[in-house]
N, C-alpha and C. Protein backbone atom coordinates (compact mmCIF):
# COMPACT_ATOMS: atom_id res chain seq x y z
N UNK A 1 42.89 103.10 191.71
CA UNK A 1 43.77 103.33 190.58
C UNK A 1 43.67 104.79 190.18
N UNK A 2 44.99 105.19 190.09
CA UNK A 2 45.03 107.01 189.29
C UNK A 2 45.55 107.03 188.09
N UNK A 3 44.57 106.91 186.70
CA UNK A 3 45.80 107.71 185.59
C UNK A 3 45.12 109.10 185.18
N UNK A 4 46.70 109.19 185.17
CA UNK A 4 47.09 111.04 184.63
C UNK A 4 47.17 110.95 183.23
N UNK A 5 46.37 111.92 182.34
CA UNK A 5 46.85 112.31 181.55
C UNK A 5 48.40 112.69 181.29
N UNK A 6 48.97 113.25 181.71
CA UNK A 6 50.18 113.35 181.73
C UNK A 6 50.87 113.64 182.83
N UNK A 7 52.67 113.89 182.39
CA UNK A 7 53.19 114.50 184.00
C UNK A 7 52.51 115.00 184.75
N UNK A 8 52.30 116.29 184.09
CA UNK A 8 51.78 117.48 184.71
C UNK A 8 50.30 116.87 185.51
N UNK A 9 49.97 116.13 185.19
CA UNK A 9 48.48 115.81 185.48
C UNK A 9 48.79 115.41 187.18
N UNK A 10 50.42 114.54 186.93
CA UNK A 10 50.31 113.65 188.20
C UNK A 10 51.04 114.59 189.28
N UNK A 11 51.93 115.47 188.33
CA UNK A 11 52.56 116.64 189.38
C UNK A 11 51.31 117.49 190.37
N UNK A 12 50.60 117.72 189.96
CA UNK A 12 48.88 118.54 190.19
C UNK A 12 48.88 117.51 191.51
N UNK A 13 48.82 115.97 191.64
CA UNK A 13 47.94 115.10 192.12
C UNK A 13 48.53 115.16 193.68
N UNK A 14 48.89 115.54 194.06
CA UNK A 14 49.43 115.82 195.80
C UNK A 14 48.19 115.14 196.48
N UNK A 15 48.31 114.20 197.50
CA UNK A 15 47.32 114.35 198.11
C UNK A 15 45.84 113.17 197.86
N UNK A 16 46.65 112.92 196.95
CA UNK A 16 45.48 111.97 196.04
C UNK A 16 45.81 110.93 196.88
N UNK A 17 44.83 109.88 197.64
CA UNK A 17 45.25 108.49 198.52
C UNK A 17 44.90 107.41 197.44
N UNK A 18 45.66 106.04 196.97
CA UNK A 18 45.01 105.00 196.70
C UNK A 18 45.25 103.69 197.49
N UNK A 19 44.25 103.06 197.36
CA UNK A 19 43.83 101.90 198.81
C UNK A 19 44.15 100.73 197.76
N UNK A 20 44.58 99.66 197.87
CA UNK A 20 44.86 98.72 197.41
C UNK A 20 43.48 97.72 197.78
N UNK A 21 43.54 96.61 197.50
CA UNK A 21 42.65 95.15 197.69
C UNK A 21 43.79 95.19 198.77
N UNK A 22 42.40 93.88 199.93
CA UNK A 22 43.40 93.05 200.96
C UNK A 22 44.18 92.20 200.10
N UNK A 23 45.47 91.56 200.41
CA UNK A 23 46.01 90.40 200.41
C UNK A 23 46.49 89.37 201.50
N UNK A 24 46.20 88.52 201.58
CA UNK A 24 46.54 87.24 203.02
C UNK A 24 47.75 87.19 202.76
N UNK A 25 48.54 86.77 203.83
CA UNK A 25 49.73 86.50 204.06
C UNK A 25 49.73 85.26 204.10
N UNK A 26 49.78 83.88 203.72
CA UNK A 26 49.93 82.60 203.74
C UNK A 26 51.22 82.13 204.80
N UNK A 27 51.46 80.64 205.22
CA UNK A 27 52.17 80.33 205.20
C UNK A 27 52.88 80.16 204.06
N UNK A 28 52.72 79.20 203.07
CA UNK A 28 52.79 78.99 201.77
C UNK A 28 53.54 80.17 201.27
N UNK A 29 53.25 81.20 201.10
CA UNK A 29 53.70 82.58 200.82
C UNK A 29 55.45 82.76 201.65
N UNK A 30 54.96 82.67 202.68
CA UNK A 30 55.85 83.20 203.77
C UNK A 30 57.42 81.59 203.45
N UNK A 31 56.85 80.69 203.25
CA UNK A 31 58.05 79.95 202.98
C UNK A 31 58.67 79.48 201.17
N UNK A 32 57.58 80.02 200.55
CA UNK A 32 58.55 80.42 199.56
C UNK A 32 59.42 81.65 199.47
N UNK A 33 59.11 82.61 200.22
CA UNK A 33 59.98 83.24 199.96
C UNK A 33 61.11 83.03 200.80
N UNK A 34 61.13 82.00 201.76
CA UNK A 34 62.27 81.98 202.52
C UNK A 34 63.27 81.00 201.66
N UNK A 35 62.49 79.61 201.11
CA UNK A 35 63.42 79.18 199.55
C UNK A 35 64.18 79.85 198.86
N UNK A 36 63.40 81.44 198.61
CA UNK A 36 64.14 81.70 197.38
C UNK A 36 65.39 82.57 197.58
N UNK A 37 65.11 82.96 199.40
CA UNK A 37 65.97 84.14 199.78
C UNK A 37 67.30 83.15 200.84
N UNK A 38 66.94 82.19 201.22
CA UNK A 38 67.09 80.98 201.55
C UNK A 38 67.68 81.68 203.01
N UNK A 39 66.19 82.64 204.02
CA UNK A 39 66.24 83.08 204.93
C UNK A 39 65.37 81.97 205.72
N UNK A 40 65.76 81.25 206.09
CA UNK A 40 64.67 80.42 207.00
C UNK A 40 65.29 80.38 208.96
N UNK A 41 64.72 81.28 208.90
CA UNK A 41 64.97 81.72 210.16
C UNK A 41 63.65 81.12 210.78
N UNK A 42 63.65 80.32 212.05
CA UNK A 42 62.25 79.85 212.39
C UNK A 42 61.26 80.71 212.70
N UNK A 43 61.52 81.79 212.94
CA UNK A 43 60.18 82.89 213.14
C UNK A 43 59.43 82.54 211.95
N UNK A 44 59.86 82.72 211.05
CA UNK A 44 59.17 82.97 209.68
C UNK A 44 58.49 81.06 209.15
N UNK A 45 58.91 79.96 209.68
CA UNK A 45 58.65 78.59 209.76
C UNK A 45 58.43 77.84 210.52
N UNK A 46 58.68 78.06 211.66
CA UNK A 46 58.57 76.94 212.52
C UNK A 46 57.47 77.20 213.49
N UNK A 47 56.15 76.99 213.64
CA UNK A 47 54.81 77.67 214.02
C UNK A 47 54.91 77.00 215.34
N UNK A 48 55.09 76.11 215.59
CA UNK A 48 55.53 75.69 217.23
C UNK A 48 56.38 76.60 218.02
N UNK A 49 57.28 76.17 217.36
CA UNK A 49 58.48 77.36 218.29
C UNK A 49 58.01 78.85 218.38
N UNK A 50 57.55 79.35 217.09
CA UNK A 50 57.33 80.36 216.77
C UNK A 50 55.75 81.10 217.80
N UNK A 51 54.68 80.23 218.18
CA UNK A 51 53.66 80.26 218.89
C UNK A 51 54.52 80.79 220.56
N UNK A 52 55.69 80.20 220.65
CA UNK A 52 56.14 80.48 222.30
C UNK A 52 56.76 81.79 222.31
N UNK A 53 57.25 82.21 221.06
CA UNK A 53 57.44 83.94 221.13
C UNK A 53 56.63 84.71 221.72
N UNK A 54 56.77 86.32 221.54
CA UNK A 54 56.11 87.62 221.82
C UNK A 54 54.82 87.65 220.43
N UNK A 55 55.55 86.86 219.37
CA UNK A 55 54.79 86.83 218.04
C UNK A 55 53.16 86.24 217.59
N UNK A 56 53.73 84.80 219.11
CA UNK A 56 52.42 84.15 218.93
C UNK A 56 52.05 83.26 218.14
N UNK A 57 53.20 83.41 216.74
CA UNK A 57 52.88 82.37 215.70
C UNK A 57 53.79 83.00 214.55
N UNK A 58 54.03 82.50 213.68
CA UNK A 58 55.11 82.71 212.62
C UNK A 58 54.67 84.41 211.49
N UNK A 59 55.92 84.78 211.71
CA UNK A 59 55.38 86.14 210.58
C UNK A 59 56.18 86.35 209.37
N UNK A 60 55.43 87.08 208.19
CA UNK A 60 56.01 87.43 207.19
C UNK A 60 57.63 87.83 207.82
N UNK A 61 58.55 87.43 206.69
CA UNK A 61 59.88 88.35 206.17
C UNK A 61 59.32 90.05 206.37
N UNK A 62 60.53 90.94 206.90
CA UNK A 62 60.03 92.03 206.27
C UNK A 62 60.33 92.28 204.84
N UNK A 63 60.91 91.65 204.71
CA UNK A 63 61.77 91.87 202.97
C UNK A 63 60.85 91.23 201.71
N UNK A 64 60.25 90.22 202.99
CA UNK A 64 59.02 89.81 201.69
C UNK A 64 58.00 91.07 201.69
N UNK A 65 56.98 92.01 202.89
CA UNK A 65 56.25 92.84 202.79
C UNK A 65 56.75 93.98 201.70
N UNK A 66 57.79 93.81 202.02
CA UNK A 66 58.45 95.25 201.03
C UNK A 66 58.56 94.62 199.54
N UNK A 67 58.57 93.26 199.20
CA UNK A 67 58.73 93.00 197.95
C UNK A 67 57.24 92.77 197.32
N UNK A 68 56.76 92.70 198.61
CA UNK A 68 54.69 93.05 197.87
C UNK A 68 54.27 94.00 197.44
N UNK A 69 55.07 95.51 197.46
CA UNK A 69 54.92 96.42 197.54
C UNK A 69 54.61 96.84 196.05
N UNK A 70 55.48 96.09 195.02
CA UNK A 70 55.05 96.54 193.80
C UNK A 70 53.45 95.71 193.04
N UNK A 71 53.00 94.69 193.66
CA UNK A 71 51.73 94.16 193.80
C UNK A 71 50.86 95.05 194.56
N UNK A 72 51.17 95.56 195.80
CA UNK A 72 49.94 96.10 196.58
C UNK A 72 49.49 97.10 195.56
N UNK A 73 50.70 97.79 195.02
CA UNK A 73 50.49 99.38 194.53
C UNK A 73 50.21 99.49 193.00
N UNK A 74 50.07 98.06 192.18
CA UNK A 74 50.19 98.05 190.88
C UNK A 74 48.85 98.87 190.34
N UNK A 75 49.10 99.68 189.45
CA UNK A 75 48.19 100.67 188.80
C UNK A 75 47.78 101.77 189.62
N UNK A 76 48.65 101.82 191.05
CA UNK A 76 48.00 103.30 191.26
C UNK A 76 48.32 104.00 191.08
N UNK A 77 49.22 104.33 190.32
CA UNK A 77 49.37 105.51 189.16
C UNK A 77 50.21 105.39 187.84
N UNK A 78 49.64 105.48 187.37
CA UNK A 78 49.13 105.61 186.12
C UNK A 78 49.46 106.49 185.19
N UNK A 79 50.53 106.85 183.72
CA UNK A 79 50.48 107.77 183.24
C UNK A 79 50.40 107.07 181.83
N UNK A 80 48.89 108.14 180.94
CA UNK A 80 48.58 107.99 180.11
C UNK A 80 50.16 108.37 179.27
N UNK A 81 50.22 107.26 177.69
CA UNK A 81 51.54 107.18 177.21
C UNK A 81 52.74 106.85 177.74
N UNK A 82 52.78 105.88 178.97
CA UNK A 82 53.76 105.75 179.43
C UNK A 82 54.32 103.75 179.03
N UNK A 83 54.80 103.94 178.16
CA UNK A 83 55.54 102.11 177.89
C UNK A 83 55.69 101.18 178.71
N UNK A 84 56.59 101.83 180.04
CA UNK A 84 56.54 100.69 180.91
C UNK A 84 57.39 102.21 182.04
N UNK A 85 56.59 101.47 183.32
CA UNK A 85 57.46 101.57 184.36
C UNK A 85 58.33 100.61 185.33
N UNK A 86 59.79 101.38 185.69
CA UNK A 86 60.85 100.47 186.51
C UNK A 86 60.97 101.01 187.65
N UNK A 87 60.96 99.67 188.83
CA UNK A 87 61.55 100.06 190.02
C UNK A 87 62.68 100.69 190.08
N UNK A 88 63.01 102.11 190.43
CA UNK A 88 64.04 103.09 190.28
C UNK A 88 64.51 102.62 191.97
N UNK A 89 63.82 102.59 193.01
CA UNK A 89 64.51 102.59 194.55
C UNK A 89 63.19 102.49 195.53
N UNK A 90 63.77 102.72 196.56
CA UNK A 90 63.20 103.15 197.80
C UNK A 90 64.19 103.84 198.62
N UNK A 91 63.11 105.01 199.50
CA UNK A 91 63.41 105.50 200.41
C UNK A 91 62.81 105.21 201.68
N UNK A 92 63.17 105.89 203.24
CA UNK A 92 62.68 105.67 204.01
C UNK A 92 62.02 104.73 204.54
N UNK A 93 62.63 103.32 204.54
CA UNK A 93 62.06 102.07 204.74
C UNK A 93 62.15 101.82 205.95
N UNK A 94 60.95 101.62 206.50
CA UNK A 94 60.98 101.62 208.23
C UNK A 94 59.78 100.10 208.15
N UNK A 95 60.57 98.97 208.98
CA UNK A 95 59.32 97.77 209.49
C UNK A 95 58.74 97.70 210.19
N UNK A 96 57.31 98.63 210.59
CA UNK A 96 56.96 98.85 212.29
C UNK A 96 56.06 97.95 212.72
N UNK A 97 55.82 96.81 211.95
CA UNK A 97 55.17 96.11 213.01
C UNK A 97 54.74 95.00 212.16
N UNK A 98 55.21 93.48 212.99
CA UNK A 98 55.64 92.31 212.01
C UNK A 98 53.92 91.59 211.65
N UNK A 99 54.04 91.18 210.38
CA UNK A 99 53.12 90.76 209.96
C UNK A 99 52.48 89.28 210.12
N UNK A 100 51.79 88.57 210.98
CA UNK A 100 51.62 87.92 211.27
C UNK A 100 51.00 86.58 210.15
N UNK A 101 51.15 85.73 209.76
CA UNK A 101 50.66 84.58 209.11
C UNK A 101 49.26 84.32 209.14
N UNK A 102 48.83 84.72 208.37
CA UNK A 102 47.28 84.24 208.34
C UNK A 102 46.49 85.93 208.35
N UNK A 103 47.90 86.89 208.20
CA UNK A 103 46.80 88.24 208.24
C UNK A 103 46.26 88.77 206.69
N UNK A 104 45.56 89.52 207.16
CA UNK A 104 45.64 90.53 205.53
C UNK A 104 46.35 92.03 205.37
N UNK A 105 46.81 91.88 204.51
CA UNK A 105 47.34 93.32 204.22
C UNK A 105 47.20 94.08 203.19
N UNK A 106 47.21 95.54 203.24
CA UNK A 106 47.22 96.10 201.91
C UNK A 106 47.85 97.23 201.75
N UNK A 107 47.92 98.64 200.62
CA UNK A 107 48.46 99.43 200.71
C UNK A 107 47.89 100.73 200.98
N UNK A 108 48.24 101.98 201.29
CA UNK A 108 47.54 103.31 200.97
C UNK A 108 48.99 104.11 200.61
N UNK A 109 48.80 104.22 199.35
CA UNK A 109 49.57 105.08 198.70
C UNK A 109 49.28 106.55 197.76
N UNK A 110 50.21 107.45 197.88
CA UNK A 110 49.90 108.84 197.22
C UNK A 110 51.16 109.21 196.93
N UNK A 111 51.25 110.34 195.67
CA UNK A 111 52.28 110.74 195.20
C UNK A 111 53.09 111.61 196.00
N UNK A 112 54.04 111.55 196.37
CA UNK A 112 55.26 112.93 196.96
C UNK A 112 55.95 113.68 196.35
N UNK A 113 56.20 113.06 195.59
CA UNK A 113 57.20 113.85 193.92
C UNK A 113 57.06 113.70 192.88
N UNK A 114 57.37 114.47 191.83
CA UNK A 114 57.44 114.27 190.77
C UNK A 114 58.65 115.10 189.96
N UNK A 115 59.72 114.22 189.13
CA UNK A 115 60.76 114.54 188.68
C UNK A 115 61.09 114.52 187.18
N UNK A 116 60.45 115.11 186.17
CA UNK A 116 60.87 115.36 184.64
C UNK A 116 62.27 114.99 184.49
N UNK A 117 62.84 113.92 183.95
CA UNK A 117 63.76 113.32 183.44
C UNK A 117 63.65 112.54 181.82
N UNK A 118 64.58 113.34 181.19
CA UNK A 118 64.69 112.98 179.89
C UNK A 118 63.75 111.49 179.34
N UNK A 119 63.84 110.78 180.13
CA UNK A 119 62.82 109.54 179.51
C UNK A 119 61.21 109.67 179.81
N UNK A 120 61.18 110.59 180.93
CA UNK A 120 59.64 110.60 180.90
C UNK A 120 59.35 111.26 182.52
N UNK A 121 59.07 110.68 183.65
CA UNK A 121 59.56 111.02 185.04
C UNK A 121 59.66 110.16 186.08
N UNK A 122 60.30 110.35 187.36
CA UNK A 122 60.66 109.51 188.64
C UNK A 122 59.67 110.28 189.34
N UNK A 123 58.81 108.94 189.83
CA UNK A 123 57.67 109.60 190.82
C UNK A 123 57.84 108.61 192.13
N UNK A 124 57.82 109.58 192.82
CA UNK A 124 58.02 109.04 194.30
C UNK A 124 56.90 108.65 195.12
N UNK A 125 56.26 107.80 195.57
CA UNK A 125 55.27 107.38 196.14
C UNK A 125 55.28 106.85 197.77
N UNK A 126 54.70 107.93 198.60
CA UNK A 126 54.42 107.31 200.30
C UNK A 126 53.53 106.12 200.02
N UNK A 127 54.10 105.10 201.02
CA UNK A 127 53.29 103.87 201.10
C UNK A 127 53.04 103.34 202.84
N UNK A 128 51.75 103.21 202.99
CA UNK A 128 51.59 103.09 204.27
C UNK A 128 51.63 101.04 204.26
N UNK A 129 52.16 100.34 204.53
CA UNK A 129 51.22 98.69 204.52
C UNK A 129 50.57 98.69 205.72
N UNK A 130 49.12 98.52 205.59
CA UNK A 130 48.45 97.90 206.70
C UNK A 130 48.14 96.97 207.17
N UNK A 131 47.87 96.36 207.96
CA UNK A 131 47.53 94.94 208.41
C UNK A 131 45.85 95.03 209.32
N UNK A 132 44.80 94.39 208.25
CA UNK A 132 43.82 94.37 209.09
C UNK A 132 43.63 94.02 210.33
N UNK A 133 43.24 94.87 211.14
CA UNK A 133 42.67 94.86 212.21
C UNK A 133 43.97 94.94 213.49
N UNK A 134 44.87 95.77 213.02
CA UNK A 134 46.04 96.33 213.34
C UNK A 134 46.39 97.72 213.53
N UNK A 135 46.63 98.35 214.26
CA UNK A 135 46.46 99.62 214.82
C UNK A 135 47.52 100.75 214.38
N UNK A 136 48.85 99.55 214.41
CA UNK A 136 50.35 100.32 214.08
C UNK A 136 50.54 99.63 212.73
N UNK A 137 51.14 100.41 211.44
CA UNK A 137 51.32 99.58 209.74
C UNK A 137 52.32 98.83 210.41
N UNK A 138 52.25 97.80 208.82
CA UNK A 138 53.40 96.88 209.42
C UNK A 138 54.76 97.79 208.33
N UNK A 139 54.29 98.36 207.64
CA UNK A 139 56.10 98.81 206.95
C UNK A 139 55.58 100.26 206.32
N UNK A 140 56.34 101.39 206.17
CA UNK A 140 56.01 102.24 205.62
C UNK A 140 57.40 102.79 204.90
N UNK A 141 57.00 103.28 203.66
CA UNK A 141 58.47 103.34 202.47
C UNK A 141 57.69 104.56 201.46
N UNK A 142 59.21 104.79 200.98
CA UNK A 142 59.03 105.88 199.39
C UNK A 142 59.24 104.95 198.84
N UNK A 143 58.64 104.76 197.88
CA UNK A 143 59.30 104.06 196.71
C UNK A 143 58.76 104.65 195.16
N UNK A 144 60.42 104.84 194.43
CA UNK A 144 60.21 105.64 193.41
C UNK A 144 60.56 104.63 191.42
N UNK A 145 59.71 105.25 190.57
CA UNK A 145 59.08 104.18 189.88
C UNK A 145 59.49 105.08 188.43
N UNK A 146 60.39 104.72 187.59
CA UNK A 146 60.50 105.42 186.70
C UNK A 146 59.17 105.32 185.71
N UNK A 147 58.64 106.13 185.18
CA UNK A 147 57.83 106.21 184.00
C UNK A 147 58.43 106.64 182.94
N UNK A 148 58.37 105.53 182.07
CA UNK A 148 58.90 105.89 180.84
C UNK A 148 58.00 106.18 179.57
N UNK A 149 57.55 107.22 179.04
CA UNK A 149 56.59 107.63 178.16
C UNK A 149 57.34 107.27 176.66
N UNK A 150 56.25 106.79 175.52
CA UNK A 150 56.44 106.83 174.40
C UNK A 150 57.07 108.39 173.61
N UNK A 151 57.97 108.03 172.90
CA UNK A 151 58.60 109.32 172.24
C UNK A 151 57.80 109.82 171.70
N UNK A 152 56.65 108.67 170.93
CA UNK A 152 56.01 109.72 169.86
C UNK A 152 54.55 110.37 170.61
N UNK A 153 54.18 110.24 171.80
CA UNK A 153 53.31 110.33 172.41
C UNK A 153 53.34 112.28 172.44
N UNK A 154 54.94 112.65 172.65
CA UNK A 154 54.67 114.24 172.71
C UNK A 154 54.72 114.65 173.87
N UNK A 155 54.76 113.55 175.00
CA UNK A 155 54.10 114.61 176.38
C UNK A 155 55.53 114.52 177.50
């Protein structure tokens, strides 16, 4: 976890890495989100069929890894006086390598930008996802996070 005293604190922070906790990939996991996206494509369910693939056995959505993304990364950064932050976007979303059922994953993230905007700032964050005991990440993205600071805070 990184908090900044302020913008400026996090503008300074180039370079700074934060490592997330593992998280497992469940089945359980992997088919609710196919309910809710109502993607049930058998890769992602059907562990029989799915075992006779290149895969070996059923894997995360990529769309679910990328929607972990605001879990893997929660609190790593941090700005003192800030109310709340919103998912503003992503950039550069690349899936390099599918996440298998039953793995663990986590994040390594650091700041790339930082953008002073009237409510407070848009900070852009590299995100590597890893998959233990995996050589190539399974997804790597910008993803940028409005911070919105208290008015009366001053900063």
């Amino acid at each position: 976890m990184s908090i900044y005293a302020n913008i400026a604190a996090a503008e300074s922070a180039g370079g700074v890495e934060v490592v997330s906790d593992w998280l497992e990939i469940t089945q359980e996991r992997v088919s609710t989100f196919a309910d809710a996206t109502e993607d049930h494509q058998w890769i992602h369910l059907d562990y029989d069929r799915a075992k006779e693939s290149p895969f070996g056995g059923t894997i995360a959505h990529g769309f679910l890894t990328l929607s972990l993304l605001t879990r893997l990364t929660e609190g790593a950064v941090q700005i003192e006086g800030t109310v709340m932050s919103i998912n503003y976007g992503l950039n550069k979303v690349r899936f390099v390598h599918p996440v298998p059922v039953g793995s663990r994953i986590r994040a390594r993230s650091s700041i790339a930008s930082v953008e002073r905007v009237p409510q407070g700032a848009r900070i852009a964050t590299n995100i590597v996802v890893e998959i233990d005991g995996v050589h190539k990440p399974a997804a790597v993205a910008e993803m940028i996070a409005l911070h919105v600071l208290d008015e009366s805070s001053g900063r």
